[in-house]
C-alpha atoms as a PDB file:
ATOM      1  CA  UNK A   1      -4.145  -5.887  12.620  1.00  0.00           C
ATOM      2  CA  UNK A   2      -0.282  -5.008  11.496  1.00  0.00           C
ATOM      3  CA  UNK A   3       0.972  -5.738   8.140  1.00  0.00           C
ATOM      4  CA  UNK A   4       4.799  -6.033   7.939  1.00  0.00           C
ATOM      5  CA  UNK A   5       5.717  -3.184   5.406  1.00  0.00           C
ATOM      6  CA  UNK A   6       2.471  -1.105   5.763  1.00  0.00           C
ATOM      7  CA  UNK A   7       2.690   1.927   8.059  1.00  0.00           C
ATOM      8  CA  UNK A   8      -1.223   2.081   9.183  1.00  0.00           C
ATOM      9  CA  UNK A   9      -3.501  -0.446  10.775  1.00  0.00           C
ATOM     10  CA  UNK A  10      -5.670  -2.531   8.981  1.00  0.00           C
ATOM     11  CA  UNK A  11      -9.474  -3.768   9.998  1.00  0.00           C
ATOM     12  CA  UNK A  12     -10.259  -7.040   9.354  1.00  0.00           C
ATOM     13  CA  UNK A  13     -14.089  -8.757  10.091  1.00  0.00           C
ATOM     14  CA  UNK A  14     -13.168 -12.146  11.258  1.00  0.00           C
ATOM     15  CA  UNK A  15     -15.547 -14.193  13.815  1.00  0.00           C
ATOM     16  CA  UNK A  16     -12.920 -16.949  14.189  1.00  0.00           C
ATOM     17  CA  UNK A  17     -10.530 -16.621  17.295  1.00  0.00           C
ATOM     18  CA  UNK A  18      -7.358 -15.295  15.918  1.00  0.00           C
ATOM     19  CA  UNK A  19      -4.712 -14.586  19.036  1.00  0.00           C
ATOM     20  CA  UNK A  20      -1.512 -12.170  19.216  1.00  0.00           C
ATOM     21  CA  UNK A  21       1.534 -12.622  16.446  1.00  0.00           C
ATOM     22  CA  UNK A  22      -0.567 -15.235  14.899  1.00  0.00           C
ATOM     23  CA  UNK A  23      -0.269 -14.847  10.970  1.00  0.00           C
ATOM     24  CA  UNK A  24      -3.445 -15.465   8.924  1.00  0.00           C
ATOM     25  CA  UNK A  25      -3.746 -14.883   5.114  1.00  0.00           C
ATOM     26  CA  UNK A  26      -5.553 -12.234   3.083  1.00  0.00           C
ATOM     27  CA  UNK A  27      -6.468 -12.824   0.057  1.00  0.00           C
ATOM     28  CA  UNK A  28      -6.891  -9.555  -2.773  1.00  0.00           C
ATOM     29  CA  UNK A  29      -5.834  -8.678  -5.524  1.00  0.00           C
ATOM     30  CA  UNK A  30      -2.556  -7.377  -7.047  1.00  0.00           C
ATOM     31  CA  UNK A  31      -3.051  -3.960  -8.588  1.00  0.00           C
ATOM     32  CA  UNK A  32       0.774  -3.111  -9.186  1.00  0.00           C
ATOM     33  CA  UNK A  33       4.044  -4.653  -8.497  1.00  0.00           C
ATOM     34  CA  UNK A  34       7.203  -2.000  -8.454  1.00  0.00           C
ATOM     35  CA  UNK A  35      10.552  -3.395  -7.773  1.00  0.00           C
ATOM     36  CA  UNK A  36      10.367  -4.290  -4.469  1.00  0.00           C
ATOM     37  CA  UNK A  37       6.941  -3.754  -3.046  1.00  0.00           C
ATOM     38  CA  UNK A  38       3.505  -5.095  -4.193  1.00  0.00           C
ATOM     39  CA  UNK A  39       0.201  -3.012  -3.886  1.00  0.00           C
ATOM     40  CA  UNK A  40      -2.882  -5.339  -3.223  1.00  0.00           C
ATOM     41  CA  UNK A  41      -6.695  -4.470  -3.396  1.00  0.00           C
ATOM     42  CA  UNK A  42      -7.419  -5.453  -0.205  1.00  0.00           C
ATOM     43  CA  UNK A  43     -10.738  -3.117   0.090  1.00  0.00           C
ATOM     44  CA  UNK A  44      -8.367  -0.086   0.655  1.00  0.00           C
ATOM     45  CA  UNK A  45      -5.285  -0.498  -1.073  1.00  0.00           C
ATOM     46  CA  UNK A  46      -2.272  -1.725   0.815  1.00  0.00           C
ATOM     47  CA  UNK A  47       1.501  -1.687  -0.374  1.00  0.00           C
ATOM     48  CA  UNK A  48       3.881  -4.118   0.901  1.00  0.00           C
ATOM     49  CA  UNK A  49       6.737  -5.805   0.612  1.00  0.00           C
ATOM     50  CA  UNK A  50       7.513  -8.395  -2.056  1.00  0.00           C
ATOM     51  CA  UNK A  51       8.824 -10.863   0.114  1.00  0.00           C
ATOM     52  CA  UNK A  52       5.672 -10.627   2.272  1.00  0.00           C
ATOM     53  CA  UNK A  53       3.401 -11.483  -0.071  1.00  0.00           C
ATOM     54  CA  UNK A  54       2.790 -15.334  -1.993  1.00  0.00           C
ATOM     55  CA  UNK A  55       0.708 -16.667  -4.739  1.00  0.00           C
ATOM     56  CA  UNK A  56      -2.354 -18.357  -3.718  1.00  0.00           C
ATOM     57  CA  UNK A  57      -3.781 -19.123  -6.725  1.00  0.00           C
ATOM     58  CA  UNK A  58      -2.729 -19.367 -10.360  1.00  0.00           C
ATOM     59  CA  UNK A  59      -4.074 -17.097 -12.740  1.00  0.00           C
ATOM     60  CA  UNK A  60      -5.838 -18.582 -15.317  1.00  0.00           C
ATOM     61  CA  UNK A  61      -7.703 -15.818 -17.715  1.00  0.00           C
ATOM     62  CA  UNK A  62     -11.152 -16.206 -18.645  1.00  0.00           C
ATOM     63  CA  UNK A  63     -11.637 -18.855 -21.628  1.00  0.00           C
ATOM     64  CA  UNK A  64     -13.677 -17.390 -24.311  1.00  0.00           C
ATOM     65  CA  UNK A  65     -17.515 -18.408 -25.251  1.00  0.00           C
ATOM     66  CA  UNK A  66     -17.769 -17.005 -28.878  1.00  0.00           C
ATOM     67  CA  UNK A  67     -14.723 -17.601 -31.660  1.00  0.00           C
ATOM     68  CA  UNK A  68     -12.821 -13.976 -32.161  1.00  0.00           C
ATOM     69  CA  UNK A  69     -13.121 -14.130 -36.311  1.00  0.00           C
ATOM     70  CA  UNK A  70     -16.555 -15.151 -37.598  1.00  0.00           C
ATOM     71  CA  UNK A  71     -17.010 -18.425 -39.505  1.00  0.00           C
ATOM     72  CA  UNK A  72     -18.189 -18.205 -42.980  1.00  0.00           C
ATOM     73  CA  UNK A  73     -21.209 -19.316 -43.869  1.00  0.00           C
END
């Protein structure tokens, strides 16, 4: 598979049937964004452009179980 903005190939493992200049999305996750390229944890990582790359999901952090400051009794 080519990825517009990365110079090597990338392997995907995908059992679906996928033909020629068809685009499909991979998902991963960002590890850095510069000022006009994005690097993405895609297994290796894999640095492309900005405006190749869209958010698939918002990021919502993870919501907390125990209170930060101790009640007292």
């Amino acid at each position: 598979m080519s990825i517009p903005g990365y110079d090597f190939p990338h392997s995907i493992i995908d059992h679906s049937k996928v033909n020629r200049g068809q685009q499909i999305d991979l998902k991963g996750e960002v590890t850095r964004i510069d000022e006009d390229t994005v690097t993405i944890d895609l297994g290796p990582l894999v640095t492309v452009d900005r405006d190749k790359v869209r958010l698939m999901e918002k990021y919502r952090p993870p919501k907390r179980r125990k209170a930060l400051v101790v009640a007292p009794d």
